[in-house]
N, C-alpha and C. Protein backbone atom coordinates (compact mmCIF):
# COMPACT_ATOMS: atom_id res chain seq x y z
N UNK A 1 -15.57 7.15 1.24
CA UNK A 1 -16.57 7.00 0.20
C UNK A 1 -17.22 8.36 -0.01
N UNK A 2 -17.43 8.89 -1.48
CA UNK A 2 -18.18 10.23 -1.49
C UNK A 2 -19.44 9.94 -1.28
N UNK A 3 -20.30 10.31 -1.18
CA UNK A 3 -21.88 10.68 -0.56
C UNK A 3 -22.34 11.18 -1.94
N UNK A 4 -23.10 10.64 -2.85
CA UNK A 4 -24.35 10.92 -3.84
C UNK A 4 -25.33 11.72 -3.70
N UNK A 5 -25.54 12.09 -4.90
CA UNK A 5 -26.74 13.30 -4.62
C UNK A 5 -27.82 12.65 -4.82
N UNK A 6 -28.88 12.87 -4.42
CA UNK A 6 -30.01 12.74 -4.59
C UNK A 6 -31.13 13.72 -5.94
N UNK A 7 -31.41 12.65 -6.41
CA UNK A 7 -31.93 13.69 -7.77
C UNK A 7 -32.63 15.27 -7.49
N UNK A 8 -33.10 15.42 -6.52
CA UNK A 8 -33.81 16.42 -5.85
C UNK A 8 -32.96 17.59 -5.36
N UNK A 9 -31.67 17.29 -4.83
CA UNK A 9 -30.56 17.78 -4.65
C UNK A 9 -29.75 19.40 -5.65
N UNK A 10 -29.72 20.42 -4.91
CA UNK A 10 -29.24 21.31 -5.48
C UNK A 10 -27.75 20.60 -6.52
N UNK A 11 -27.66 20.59 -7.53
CA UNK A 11 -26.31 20.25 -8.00
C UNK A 11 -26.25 18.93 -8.31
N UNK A 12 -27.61 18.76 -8.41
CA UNK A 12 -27.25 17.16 -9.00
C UNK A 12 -27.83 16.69 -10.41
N UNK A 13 -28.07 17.76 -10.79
CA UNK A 13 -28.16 18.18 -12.29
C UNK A 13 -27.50 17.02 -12.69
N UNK A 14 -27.99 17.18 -14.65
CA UNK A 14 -26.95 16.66 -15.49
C UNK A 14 -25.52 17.42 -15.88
N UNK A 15 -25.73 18.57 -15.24
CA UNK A 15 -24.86 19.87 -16.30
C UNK A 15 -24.08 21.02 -14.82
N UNK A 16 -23.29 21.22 -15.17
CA UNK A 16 -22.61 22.12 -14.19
C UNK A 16 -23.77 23.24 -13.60
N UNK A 17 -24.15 23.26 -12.75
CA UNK A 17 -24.79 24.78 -12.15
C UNK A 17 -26.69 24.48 -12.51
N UNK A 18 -27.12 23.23 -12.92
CA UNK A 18 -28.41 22.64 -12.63
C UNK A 18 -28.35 22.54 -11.47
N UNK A 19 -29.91 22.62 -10.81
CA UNK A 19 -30.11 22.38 -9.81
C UNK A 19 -30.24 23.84 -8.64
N UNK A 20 -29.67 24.57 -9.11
CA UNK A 20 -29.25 26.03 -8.12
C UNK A 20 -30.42 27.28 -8.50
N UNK A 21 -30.79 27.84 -7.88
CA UNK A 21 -31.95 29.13 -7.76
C UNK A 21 -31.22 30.27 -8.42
N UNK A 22 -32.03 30.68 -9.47
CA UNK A 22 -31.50 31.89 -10.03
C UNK A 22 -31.47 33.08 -9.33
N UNK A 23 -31.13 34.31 -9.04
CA UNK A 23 -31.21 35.30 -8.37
C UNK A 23 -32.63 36.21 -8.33
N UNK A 24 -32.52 36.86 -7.49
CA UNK A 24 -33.56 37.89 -7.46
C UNK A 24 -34.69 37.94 -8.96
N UNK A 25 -35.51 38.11 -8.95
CA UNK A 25 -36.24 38.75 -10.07
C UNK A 25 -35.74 37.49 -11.51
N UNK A 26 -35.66 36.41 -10.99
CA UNK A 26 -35.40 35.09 -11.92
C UNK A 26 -34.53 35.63 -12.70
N UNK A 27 -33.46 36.56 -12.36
CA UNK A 27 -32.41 36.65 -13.38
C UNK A 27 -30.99 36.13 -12.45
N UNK A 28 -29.69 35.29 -13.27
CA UNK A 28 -29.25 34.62 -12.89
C UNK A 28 -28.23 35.89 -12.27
N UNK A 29 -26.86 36.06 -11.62
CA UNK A 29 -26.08 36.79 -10.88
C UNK A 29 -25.39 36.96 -12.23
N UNK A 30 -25.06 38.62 -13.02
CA UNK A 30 -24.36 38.97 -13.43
C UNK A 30 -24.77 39.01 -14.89
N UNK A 31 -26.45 39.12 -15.06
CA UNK A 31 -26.78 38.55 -16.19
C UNK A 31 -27.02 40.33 -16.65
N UNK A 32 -26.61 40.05 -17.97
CA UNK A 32 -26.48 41.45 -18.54
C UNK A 32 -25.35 42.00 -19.02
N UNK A 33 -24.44 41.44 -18.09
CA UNK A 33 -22.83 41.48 -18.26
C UNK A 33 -22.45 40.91 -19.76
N UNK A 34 -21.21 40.88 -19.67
CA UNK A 34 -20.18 39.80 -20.84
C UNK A 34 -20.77 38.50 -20.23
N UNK A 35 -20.63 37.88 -21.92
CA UNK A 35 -21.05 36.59 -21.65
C UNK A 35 -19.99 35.53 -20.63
N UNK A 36 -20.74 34.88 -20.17
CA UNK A 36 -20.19 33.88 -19.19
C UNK A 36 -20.35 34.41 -17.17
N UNK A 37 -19.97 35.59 -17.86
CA UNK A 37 -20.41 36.51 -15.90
C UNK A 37 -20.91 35.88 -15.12
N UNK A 38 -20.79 35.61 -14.20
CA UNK A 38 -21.62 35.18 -12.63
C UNK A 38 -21.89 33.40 -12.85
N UNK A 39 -20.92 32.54 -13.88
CA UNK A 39 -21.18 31.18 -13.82
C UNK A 39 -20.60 30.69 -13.15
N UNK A 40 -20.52 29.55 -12.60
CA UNK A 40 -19.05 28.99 -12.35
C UNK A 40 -17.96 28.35 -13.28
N UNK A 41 -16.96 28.36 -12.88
CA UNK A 41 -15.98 28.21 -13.75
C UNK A 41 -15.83 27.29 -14.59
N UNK A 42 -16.01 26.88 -15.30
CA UNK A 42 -16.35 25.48 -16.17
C UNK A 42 -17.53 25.54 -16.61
N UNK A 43 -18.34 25.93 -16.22
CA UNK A 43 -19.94 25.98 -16.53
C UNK A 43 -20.18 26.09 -18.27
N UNK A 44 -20.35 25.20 -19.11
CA UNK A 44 -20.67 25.19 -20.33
C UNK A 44 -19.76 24.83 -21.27
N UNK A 45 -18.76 24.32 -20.65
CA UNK A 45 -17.77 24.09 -21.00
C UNK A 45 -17.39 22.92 -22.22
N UNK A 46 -18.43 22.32 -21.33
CA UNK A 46 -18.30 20.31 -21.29
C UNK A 46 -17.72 20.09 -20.70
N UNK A 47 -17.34 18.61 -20.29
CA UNK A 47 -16.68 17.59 -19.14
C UNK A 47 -15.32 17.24 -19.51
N UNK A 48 -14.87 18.22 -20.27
CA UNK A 48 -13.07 18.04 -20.63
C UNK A 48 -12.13 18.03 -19.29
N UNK A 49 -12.32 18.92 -18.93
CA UNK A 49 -11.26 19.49 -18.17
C UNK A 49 -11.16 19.38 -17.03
N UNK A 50 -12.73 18.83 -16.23
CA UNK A 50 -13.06 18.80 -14.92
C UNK A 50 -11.90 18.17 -13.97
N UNK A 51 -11.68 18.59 -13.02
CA UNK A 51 -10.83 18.05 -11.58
C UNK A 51 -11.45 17.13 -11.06
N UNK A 52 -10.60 15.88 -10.84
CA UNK A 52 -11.12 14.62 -10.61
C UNK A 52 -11.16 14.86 -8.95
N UNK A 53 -12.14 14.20 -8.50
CA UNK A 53 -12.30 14.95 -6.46
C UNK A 53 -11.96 14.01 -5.91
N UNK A 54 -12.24 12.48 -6.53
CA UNK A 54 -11.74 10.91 -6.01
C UNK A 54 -11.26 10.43 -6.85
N UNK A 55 -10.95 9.20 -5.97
CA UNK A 55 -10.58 8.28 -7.32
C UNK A 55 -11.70 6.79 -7.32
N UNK A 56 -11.95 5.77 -7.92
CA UNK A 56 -12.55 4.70 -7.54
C UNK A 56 -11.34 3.45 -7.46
N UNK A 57 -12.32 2.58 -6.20
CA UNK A 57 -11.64 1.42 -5.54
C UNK A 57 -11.36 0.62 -6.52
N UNK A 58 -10.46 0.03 -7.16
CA UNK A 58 -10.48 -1.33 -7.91
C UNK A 58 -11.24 -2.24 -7.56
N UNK A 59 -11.96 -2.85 -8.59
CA UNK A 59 -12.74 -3.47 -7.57
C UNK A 59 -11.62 -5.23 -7.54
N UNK A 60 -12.25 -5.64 -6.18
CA UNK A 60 -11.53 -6.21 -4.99
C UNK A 60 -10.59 -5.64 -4.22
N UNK A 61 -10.68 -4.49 -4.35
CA UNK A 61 -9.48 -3.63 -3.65
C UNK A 61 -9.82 -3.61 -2.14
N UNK A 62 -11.37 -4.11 -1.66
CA UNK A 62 -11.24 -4.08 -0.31
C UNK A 62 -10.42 -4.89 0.56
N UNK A 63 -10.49 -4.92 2.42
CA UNK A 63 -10.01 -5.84 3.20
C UNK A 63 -9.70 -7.02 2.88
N UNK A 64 -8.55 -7.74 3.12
CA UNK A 64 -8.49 -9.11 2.88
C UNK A 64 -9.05 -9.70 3.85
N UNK A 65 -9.19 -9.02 4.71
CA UNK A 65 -9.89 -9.24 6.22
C UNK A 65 -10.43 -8.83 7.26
N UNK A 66 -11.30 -8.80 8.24
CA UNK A 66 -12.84 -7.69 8.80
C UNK A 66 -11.85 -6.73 8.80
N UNK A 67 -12.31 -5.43 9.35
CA UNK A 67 -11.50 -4.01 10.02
C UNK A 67 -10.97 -4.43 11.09
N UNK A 68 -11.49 -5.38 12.31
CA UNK A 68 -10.91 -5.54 13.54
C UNK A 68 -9.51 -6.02 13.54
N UNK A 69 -9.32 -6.49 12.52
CA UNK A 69 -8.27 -7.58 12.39
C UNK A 69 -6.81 -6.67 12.21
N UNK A 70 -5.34 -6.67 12.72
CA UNK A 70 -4.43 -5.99 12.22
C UNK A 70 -3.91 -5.56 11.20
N UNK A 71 -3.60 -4.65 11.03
CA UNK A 71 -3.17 -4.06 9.30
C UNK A 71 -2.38 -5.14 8.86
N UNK A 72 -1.26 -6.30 9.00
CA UNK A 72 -0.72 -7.34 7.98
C UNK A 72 -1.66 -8.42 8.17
N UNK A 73 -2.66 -8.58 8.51
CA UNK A 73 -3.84 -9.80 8.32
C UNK A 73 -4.51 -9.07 7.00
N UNK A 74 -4.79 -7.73 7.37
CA UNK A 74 -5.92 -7.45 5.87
C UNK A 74 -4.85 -7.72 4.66
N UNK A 75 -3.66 -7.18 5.06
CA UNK A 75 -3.02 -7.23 3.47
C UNK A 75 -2.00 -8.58 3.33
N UNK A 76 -2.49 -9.44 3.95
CA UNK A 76 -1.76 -10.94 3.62
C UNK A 76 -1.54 -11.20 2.26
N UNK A 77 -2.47 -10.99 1.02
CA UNK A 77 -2.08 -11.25 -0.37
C UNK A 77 -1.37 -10.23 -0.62
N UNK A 78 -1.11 -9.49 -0.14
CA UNK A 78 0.06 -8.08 -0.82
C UNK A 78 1.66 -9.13 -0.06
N UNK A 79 1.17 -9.00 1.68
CA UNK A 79 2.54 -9.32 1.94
C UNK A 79 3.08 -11.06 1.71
N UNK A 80 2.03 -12.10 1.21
CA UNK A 80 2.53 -12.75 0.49
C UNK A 80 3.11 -12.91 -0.69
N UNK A 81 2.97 -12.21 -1.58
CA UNK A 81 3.84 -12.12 -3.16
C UNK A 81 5.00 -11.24 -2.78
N UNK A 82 4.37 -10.10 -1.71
CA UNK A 82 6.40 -9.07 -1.53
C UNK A 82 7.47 -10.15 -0.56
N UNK A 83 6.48 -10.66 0.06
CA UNK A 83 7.40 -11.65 1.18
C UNK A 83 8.46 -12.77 -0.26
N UNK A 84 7.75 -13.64 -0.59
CA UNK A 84 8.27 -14.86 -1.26
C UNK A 84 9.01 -13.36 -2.39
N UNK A 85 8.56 -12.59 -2.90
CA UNK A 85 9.72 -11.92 -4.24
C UNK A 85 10.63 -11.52 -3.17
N UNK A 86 10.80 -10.96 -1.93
CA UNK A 86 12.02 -10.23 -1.27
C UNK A 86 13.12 -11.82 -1.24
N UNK A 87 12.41 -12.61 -0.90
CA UNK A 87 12.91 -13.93 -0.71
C UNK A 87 13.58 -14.25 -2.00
N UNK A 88 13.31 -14.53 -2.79
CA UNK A 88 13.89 -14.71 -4.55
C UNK A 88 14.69 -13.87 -4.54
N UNK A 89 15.02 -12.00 -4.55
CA UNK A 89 15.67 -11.12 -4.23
C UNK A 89 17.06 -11.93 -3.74
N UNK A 90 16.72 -12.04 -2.32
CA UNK A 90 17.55 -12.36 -1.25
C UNK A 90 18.53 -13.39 -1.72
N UNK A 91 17.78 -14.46 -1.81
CA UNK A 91 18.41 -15.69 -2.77
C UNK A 91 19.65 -15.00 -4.08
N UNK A 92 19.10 -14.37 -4.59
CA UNK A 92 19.74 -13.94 -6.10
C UNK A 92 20.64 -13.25 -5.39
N UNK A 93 20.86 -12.55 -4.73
CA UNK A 93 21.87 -11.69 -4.09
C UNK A 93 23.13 -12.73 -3.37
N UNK A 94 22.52 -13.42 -3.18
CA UNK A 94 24.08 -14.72 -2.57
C UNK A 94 24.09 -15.81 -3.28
N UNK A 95 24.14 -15.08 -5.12
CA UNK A 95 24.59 -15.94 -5.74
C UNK A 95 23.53 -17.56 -6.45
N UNK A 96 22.21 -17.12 -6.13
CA UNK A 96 21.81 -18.59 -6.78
C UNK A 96 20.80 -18.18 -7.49
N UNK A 97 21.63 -17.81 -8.71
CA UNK A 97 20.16 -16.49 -9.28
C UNK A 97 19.45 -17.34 -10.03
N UNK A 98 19.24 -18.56 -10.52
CA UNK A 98 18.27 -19.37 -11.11
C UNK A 98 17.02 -19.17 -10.03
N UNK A 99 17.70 -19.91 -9.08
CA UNK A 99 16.75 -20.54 -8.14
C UNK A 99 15.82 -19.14 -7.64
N UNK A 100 16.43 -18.33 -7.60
CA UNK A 100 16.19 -17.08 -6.98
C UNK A 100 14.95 -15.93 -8.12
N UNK A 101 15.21 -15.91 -9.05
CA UNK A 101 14.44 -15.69 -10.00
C UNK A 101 13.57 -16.64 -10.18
N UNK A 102 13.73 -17.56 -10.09
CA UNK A 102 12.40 -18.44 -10.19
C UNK A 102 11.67 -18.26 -9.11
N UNK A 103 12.31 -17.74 -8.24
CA UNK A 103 10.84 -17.66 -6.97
C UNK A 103 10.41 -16.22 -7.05
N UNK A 104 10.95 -15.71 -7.83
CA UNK A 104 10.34 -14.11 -8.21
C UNK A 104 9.01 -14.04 -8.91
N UNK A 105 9.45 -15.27 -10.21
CA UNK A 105 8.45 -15.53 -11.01
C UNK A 105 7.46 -16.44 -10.83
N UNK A 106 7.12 -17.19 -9.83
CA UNK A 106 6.39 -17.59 -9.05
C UNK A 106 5.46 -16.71 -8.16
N UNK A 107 5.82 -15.69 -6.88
CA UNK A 107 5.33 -15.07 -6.69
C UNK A 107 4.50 -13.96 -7.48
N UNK A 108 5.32 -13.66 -8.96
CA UNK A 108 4.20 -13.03 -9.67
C UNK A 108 3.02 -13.78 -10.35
N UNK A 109 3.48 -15.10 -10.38
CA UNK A 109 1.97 -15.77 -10.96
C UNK A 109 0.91 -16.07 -9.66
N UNK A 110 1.68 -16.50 -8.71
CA UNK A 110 0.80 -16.35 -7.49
C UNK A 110 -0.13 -15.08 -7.13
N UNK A 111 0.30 -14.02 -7.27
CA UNK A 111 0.09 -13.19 -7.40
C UNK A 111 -1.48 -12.99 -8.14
N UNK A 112 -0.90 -13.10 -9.15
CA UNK A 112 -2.32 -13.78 -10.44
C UNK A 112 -3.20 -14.49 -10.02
N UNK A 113 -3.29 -15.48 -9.48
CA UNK A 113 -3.78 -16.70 -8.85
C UNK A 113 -4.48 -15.94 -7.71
N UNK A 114 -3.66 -15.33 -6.61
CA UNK A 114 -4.93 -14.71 -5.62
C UNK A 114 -5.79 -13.47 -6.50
N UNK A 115 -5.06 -13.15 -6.83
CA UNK A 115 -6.27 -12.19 -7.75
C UNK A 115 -7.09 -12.43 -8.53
N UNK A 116 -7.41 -13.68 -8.83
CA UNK A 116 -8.34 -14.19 -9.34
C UNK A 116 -9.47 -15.31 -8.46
N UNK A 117 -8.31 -15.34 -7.39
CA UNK A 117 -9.38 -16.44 -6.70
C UNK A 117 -9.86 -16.01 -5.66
N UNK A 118 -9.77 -15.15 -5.09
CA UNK A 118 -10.22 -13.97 -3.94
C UNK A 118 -10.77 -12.64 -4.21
N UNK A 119 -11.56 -12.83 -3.29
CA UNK A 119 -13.27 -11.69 -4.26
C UNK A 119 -12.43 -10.23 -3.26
N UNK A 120 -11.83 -10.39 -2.63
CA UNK A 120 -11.07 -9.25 -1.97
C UNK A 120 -9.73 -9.11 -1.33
N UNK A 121 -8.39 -8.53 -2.31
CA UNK A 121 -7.03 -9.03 -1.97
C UNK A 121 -6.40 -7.56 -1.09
N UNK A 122 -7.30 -6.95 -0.71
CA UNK A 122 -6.66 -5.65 0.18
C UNK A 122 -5.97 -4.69 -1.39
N UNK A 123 -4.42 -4.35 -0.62
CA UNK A 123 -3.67 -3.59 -1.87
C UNK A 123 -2.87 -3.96 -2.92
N UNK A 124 -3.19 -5.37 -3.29
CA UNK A 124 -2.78 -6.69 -4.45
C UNK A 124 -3.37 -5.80 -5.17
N UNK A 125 -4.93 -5.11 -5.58
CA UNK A 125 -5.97 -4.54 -6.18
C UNK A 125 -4.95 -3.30 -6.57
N UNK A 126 -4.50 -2.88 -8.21
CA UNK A 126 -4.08 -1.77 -8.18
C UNK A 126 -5.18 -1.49 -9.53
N UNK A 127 -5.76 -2.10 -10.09
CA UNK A 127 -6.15 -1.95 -11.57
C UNK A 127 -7.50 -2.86 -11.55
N UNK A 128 -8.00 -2.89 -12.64
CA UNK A 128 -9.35 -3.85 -12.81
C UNK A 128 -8.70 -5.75 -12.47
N UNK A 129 -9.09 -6.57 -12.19
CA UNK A 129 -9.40 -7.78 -11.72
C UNK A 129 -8.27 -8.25 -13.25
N UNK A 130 -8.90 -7.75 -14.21
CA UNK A 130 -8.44 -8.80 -15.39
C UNK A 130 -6.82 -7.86 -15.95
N UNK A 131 -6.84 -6.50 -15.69
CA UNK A 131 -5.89 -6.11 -16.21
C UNK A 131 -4.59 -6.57 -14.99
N UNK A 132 -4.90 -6.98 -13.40
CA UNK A 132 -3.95 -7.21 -12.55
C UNK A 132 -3.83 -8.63 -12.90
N UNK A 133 -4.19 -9.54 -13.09
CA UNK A 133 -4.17 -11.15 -13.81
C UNK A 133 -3.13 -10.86 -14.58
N UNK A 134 -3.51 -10.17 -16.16
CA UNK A 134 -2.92 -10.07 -16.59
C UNK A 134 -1.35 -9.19 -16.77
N UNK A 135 -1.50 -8.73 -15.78
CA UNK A 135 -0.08 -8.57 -16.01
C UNK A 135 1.02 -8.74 -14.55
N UNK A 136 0.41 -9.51 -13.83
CA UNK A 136 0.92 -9.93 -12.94
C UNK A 136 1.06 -11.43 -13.65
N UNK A 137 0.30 -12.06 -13.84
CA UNK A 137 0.75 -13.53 -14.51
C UNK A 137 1.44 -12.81 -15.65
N UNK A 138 1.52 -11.91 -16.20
CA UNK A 138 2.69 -12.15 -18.15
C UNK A 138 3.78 -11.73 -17.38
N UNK A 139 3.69 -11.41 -16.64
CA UNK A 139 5.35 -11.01 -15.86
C UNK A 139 5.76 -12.24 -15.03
N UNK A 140 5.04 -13.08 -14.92
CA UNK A 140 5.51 -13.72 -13.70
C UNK A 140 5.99 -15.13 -14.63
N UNK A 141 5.45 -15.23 -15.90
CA UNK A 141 5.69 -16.06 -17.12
C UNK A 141 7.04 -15.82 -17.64
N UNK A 142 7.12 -14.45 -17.84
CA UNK A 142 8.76 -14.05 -18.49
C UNK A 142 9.43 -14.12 -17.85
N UNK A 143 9.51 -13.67 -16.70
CA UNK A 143 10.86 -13.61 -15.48
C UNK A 143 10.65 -15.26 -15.33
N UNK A 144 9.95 -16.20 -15.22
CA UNK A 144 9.96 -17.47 -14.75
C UNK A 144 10.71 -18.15 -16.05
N UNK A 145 9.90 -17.81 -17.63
CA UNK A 145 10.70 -18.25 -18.64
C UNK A 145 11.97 -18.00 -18.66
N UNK A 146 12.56 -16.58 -18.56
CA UNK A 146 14.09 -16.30 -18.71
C UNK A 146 14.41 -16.64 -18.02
N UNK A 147 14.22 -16.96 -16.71
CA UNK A 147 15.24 -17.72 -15.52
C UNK A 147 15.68 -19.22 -16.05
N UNK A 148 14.63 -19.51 -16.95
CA UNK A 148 14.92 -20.55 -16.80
C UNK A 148 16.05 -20.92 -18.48
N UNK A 149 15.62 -20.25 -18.99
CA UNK A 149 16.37 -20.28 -20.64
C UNK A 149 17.91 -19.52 -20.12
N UNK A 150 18.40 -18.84 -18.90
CA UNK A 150 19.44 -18.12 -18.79
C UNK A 150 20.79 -19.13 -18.85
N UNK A 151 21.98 -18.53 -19.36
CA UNK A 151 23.16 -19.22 -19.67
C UNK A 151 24.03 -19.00 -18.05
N UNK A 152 24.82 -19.76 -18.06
CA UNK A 152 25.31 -21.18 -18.90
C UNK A 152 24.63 -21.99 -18.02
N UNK A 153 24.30 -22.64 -18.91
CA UNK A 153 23.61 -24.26 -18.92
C UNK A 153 22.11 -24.26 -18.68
N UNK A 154 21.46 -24.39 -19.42
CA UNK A 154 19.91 -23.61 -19.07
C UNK A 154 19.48 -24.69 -19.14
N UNK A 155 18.19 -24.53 -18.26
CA UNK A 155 17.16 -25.76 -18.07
C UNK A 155 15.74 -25.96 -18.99
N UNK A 156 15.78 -24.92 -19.59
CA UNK A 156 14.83 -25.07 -20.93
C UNK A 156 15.63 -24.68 -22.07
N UNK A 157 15.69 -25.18 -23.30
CA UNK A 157 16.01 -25.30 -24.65
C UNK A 157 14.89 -25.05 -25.50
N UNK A 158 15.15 -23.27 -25.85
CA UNK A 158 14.13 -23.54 -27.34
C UNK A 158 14.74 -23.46 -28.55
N UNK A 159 14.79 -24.17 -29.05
CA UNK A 159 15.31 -24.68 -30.47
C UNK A 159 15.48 -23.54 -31.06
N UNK A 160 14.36 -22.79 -32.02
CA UNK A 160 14.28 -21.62 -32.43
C UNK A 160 14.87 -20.24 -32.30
N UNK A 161 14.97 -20.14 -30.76
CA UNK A 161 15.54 -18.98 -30.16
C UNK A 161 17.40 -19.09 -30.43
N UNK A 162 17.85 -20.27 -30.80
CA UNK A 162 19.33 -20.35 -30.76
C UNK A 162 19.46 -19.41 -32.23
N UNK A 163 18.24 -19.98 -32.81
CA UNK A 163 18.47 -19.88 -34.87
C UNK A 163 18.63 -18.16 -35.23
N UNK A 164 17.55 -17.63 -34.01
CA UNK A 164 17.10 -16.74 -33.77
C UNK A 164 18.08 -15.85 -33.93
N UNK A 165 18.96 -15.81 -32.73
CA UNK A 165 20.37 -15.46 -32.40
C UNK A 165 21.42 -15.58 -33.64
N UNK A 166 21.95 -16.63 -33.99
CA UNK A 166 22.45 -16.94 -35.12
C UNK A 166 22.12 -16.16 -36.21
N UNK A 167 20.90 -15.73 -36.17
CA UNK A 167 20.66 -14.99 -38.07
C UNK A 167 20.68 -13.48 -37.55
N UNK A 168 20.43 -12.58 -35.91
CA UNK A 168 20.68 -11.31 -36.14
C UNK A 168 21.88 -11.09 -36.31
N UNK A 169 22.99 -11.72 -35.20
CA UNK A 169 24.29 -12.41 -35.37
C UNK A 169 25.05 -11.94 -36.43
């Protein structure tokens, strides 16, 4: 976690180089020079260009569980959706790729589901709460839909989608 400044705080200005004691005789270091002399580098710049120093936690990105606890207890919602997709994987690989894709696409709506129903999923957390929902459930919808619309002999029929075919055809 970074450590905050305190308003009182050298550098905790609104503006690059607030906060800091001008030199000798209240003139700043280098003043007299070409303009810009003795600032720091960015100083007046604006906030374009700045070097990011952290990053922030997603939020629910913490523990799934206290610190004491072993590293696959905190991340149980991570290694439940990789566990059941390696499993679907596995499946599809010896041949039973319905069945097998469907548990792919399951684990990604599950997926969805703990991330919405758990105030803290460990490293499930890659993005905001609503953007990991969402696209952990729209993925876990399509791979679950196409598994299931896949030939030959599919277990959902959409009418439309045949016509579909037929007129690019």
């Amino acid at each position: 976690m970074r450590a905050e400044k305190e308003p009182g705080e050298p550098g905790a200005g609104a503006e690059p180089g607030a906060g800091k004691e001008p030199g000798a005789g209240g003139k700043e270091p280098g003043a007299g020079k070409e303009p810009g002399a003795g600032r720091e580098p960015g100083a007046g710049k604006g906030r374009r260009f700045q070097l990011t120093r952290d990053t922030a936690r997603p939020e629910g990105g913490g523990r799934a569980a206290p610190g004491d606890a072993p590293a696959p207890a905190r991340q149980w919602p991570l290694l439940a959706v990789m566990g059941v997709t390696g499993l679907g994987l596995l499946i599809t690989a010896f041949d039973a790729f319905r069945v097998g894709t469907l548990l792919i696409g399951l684990a990604m709506i599950g997926g969805a589901v703990l991330r919405w129903a758990l105030p803290s999923v460990g490293m499930l957390a890659v993005r905001s709460r609503f953007t990991d929902m969402i696209t952990y459930g729209g993925l876990g919808v399509a791979i679950l839909l196409l598994s299931l619309m896949a030939q030959p002999h599919p277990w959902l029929k959409v009418p439309f989608l045949e016509d579909i075919l037929h007129f690019t055809v």
